[in-house]
N, C-alpha and C. Protein backbone atom coordinates (compact mmCIF):
# COMPACT_ATOMS: atom_id res chain seq x y z
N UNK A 1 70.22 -42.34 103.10
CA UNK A 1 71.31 -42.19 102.15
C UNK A 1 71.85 -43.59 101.85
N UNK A 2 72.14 -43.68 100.41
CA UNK A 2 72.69 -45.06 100.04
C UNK A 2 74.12 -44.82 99.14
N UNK A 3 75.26 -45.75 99.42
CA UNK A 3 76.60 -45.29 98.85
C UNK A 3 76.41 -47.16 98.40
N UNK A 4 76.76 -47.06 96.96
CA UNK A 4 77.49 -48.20 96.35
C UNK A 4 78.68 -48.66 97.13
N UNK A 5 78.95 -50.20 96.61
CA UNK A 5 80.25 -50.18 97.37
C UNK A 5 81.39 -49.70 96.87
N UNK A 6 81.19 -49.74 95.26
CA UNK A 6 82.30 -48.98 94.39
C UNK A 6 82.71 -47.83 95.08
N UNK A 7 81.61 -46.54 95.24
CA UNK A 7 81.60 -45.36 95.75
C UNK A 7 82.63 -45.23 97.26
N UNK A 8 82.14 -46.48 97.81
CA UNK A 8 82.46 -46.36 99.23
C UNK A 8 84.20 -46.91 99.21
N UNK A 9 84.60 -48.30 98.70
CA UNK A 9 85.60 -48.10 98.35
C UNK A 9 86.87 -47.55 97.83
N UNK A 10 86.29 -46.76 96.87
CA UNK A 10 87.09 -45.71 96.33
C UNK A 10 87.66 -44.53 97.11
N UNK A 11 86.38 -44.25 98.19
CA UNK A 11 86.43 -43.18 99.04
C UNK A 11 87.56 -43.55 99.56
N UNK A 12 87.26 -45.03 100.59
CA UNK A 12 87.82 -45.22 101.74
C UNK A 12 89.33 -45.59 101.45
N UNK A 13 89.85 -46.10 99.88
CA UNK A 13 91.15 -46.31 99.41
C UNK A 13 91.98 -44.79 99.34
N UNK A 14 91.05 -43.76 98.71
CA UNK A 14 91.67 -42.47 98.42
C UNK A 14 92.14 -42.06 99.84
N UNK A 15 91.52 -42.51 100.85
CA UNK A 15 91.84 -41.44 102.33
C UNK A 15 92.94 -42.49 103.18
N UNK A 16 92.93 -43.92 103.12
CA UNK A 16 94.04 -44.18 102.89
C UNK A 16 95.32 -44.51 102.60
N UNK A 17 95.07 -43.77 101.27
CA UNK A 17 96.88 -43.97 100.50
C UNK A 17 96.91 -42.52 100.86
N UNK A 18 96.23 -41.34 101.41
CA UNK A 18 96.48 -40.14 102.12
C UNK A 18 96.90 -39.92 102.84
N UNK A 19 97.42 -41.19 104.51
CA UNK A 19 97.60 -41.24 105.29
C UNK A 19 99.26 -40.98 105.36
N UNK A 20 100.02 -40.30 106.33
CA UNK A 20 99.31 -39.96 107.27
C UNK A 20 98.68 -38.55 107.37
N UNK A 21 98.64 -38.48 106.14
CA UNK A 21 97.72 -36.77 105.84
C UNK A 21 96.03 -36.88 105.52
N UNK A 22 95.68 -36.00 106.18
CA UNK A 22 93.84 -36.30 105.58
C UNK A 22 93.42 -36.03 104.26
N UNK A 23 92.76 -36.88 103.69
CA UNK A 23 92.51 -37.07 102.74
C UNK A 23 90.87 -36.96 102.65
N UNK A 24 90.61 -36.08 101.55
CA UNK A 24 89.49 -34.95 100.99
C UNK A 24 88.78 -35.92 99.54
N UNK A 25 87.73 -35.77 99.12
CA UNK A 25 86.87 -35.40 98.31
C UNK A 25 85.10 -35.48 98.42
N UNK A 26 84.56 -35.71 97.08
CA UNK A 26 82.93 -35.17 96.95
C UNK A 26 82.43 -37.01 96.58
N UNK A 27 81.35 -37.15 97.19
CA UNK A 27 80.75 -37.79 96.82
C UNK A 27 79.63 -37.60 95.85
N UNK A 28 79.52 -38.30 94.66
CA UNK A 28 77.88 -37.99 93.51
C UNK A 28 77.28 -38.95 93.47
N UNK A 29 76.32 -38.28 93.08
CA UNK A 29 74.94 -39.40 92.89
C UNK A 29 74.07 -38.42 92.50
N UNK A 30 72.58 -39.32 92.85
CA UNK A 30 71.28 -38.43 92.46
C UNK A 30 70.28 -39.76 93.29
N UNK A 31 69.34 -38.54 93.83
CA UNK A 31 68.10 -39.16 94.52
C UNK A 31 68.78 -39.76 96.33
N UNK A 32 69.93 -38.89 96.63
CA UNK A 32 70.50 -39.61 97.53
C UNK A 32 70.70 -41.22 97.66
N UNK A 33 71.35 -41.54 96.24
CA UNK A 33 72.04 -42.76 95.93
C UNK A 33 73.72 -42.02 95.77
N UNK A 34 74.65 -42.49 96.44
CA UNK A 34 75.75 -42.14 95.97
C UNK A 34 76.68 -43.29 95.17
N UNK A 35 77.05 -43.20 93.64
CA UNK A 35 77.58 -44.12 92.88
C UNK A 35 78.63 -44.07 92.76
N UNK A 36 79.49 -42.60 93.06
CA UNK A 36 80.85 -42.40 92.42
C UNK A 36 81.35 -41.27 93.76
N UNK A 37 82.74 -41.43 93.26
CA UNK A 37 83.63 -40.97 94.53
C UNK A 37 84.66 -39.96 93.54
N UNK A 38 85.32 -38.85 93.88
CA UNK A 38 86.08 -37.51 93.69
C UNK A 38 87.08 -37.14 94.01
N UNK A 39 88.15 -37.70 93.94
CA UNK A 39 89.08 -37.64 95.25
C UNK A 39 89.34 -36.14 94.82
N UNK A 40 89.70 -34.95 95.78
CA UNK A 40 90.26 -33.89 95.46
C UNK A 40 91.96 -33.71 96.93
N UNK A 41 92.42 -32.82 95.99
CA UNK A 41 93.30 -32.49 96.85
C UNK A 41 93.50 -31.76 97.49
N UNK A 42 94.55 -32.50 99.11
CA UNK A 42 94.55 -31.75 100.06
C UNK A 42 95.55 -30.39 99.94
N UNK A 43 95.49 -29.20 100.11
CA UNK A 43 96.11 -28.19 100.06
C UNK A 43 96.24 -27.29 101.11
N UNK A 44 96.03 -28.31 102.47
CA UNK A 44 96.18 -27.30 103.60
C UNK A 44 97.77 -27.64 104.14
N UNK A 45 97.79 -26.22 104.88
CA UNK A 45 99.44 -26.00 105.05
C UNK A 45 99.59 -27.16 106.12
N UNK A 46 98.91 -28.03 106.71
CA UNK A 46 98.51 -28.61 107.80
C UNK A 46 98.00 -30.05 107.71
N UNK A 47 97.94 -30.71 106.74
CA UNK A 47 97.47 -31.74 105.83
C UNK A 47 97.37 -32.69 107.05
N UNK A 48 98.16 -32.63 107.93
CA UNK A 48 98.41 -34.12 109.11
C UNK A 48 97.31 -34.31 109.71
N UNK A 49 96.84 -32.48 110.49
CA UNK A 49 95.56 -32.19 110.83
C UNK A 49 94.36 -31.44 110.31
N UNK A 50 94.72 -31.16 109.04
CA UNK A 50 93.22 -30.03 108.37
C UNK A 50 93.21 -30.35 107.19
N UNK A 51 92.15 -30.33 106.47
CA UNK A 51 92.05 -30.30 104.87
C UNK A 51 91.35 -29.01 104.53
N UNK A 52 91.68 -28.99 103.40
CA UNK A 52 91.45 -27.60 102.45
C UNK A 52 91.31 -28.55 100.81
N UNK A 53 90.46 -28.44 100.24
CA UNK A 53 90.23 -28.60 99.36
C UNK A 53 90.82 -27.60 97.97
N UNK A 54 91.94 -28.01 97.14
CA UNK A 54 92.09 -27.48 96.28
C UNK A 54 90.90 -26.73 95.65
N UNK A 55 90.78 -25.59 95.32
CA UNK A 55 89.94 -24.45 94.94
C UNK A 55 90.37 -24.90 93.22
N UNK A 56 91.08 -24.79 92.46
CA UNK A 56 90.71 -24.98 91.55
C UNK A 56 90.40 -26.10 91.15
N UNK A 57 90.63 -27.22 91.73
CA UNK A 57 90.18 -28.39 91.57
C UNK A 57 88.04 -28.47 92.16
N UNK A 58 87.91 -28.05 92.83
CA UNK A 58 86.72 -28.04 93.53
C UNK A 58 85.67 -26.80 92.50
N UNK A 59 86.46 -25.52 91.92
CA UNK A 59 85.80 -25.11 90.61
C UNK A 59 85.36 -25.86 89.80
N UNK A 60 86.27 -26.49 89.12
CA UNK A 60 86.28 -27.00 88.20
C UNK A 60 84.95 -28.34 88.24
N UNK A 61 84.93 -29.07 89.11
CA UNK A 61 83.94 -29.96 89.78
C UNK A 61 82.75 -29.25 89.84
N UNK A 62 82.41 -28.19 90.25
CA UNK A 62 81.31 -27.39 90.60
C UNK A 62 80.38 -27.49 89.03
N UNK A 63 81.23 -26.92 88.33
CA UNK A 63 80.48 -26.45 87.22
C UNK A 63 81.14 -27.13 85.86
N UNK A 64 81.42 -28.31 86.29
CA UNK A 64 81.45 -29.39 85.34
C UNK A 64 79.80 -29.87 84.72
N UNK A 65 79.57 -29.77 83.33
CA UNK A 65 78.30 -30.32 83.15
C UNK A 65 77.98 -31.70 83.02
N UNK A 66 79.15 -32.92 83.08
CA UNK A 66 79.19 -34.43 82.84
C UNK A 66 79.70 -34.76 84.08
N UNK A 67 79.28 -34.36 85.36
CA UNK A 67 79.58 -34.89 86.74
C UNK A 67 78.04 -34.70 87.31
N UNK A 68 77.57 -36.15 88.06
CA UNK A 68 76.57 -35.91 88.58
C UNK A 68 76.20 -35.08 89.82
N UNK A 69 75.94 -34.56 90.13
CA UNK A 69 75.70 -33.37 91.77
C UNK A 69 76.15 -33.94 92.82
N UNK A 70 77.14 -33.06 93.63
CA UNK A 70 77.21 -33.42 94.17
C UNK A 70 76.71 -33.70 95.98
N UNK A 71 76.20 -35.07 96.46
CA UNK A 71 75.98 -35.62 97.55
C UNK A 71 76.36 -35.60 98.76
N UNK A 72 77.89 -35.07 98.88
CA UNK A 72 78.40 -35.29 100.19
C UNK A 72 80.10 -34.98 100.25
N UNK A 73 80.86 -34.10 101.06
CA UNK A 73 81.91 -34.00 101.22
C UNK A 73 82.40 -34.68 102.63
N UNK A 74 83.71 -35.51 101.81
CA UNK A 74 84.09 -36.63 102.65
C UNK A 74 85.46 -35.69 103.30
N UNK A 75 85.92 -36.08 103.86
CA UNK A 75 86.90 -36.08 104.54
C UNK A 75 88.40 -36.73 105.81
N UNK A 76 89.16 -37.62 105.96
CA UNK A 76 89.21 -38.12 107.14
C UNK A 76 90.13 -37.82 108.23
N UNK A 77 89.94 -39.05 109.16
CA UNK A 77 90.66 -38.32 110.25
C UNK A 77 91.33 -39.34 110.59
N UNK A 78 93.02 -39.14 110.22
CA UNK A 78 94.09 -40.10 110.49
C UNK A 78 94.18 -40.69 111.92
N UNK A 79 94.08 -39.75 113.08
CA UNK A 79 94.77 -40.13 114.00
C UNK A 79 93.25 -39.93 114.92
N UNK A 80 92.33 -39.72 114.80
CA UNK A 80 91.12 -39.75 115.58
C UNK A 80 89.49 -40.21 114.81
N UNK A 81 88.77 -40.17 115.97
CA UNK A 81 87.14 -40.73 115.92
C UNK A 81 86.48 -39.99 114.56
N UNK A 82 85.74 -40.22 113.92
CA UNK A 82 84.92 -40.07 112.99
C UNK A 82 83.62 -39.35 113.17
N UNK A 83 84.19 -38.68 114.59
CA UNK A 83 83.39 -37.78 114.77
C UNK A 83 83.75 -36.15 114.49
N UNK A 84 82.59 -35.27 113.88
CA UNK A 84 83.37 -33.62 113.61
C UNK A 84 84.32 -33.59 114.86
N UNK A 85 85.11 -32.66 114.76
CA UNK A 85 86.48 -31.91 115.23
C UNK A 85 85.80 -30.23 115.18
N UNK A 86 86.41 -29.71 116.35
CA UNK A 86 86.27 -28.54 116.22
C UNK A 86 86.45 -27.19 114.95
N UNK A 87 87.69 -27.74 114.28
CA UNK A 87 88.05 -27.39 113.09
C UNK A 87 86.55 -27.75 112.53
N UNK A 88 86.38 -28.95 111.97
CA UNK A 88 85.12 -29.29 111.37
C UNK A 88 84.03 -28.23 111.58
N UNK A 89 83.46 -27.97 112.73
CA UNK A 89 82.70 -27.28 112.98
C UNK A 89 82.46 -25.48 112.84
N UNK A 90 83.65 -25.59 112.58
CA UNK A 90 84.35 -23.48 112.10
C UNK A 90 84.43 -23.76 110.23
N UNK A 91 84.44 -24.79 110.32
CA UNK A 91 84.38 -24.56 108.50
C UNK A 91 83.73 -25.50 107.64
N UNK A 92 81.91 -25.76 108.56
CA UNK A 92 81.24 -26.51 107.64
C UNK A 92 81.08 -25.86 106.50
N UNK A 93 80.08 -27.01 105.66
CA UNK A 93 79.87 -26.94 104.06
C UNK A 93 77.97 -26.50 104.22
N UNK A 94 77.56 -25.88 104.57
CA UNK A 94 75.88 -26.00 104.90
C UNK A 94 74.64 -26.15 104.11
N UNK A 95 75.35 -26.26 102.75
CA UNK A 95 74.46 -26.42 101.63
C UNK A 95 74.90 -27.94 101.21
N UNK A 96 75.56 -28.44 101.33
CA UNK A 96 75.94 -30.15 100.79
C UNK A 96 75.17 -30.64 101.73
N UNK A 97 74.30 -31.61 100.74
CA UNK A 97 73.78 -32.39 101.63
C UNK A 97 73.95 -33.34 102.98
N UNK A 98 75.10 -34.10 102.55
CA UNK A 98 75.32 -34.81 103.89
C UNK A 98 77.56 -34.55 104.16
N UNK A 99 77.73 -34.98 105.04
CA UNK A 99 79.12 -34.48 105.20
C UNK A 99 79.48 -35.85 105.78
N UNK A 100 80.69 -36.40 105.57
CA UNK A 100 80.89 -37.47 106.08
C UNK A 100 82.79 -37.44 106.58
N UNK A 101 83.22 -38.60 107.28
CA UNK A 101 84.33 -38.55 107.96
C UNK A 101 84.67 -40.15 107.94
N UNK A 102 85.75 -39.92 107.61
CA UNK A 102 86.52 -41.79 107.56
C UNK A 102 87.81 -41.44 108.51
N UNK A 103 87.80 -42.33 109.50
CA UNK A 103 88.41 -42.31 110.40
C UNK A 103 89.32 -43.60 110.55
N UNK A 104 91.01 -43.17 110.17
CA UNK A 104 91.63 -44.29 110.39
C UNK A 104 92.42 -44.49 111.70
N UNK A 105 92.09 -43.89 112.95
CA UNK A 105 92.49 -44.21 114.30
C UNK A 105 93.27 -45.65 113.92
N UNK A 106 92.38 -46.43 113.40
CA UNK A 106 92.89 -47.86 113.86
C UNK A 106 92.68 -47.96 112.20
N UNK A 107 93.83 -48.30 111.61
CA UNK A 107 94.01 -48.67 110.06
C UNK A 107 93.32 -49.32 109.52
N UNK A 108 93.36 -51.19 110.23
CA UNK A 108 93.03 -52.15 110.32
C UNK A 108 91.40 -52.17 110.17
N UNK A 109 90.53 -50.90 111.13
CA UNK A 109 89.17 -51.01 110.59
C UNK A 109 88.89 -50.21 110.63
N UNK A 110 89.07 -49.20 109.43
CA UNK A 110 88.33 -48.05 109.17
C UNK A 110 87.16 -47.99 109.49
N UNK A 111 86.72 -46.27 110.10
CA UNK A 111 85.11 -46.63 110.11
C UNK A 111 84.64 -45.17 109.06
N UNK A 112 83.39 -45.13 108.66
CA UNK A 112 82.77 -43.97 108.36
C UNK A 112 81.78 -43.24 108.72
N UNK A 113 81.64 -42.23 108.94
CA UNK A 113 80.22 -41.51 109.27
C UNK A 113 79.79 -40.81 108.65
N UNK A 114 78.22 -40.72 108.79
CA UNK A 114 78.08 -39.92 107.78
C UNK A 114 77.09 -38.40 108.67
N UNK A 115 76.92 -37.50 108.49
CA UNK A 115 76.46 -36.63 108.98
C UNK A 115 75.58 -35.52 108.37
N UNK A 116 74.60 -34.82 108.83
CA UNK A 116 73.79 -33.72 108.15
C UNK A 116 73.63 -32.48 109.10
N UNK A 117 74.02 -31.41 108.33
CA UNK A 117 74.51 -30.39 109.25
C UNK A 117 73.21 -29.64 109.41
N UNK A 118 72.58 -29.28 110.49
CA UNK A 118 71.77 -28.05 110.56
C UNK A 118 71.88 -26.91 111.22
N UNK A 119 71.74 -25.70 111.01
CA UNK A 119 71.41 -24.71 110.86
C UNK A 119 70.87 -23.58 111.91
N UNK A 120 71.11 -23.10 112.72
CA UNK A 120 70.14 -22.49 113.27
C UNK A 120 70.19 -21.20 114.07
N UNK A 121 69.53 -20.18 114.51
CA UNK A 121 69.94 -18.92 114.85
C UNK A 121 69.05 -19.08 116.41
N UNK A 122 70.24 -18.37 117.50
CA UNK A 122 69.79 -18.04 118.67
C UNK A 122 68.60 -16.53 118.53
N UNK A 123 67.84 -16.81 119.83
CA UNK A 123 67.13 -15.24 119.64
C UNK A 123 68.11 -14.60 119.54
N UNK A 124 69.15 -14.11 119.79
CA UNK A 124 70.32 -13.04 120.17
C UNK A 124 70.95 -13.17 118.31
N UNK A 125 70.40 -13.88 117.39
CA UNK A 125 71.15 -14.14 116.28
C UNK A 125 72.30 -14.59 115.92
N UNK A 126 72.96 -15.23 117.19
CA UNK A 126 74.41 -15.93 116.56
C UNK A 126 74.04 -17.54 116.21
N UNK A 127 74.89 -17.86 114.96
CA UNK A 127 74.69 -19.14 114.61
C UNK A 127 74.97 -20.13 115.42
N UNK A 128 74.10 -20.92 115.34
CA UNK A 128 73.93 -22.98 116.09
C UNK A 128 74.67 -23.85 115.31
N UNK A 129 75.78 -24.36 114.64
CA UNK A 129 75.70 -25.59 113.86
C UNK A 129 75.49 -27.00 114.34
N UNK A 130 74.48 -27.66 114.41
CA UNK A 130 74.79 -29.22 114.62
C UNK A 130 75.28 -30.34 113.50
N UNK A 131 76.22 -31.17 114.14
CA UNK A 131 76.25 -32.19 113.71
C UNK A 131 74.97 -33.59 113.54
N UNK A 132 74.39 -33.54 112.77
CA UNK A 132 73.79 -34.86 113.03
C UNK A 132 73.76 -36.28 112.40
N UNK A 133 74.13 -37.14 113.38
CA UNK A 133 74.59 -38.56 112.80
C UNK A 133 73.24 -38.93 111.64
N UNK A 134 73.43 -39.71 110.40
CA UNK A 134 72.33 -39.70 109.79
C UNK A 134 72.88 -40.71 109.14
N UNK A 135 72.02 -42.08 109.19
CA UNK A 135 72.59 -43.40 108.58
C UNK A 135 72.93 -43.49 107.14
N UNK A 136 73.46 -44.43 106.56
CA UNK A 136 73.36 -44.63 105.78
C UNK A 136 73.41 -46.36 105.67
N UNK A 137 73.42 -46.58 104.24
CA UNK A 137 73.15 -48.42 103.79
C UNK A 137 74.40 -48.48 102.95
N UNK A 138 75.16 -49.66 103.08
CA UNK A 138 76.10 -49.64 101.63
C UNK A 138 75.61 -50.87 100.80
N UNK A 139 74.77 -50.54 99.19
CA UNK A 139 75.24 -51.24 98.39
C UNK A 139 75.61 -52.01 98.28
N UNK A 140 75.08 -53.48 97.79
CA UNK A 140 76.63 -54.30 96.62
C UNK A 140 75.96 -54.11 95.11
């Protein structure tokens, strides 16, 4: 996966002037190049610790025909690691390609991750989700 720095900037400015609430959107591109960044809004009753993605805002994105597809739902995490959260894990996205997390623990140096979720059923049929770390390159 490759994010411009435009893309990546934009992200990492939108999540924090969000602070100290988490701050949400979609990353686009095509060919797993990501060029452009989405900010959407947070609408959870809980914003400090959960995001919820405005629904009509995230319609509207879906089935926009002059937005390129989207690559990756960002998300961050004010006060912890940039790693999924349990929350995270009760309400992945399993069809977006990659899922990512900007983590401003420490303001001063944001970090990001990026992640690809898979999938999977026990013999007994209850669902597996993993997190898996999956690099990426940034652009200039």
């Amino acid at each position: 996966m490759r994010i411009t720095t435009h893309a990546y900037e934009l992200a990492m400015s939108h999540c924090a002037a969000a602070m100290p609430h988490e701050g949400c959107g979609v990353f686009l591109g095509r060919h797993e190049v990501i060029d452009d960044f989405q900010p959407l809004r947070n609408v959870s009753h809980q914003p400090r610790y959960s995001f919820t993605v405005d629904p009509e805002e995230w319609i509207r994105l879906i089935y926009a025909k002059d937005v390129a597809p989207i690559l990756g739902l960002l998300h961050s995490h004010p006060h912890s690691a940039a790693l999924p959260s349990d929350t995270d894990r009760q309400l992945y996205w399993p069809d977006l390609p990659s899922y990512w997390i900007a983590s401003f623990r420490h303001p001063h140096q944001p970090k990001l991750s990026c992640f690809r979720i898979e999938r999977s059923f026990t013999s007994a049929g209850e669902a597996s989700v993993q997190f898996q770390p999956s690099p990426y390159v940034i652009d200039t």
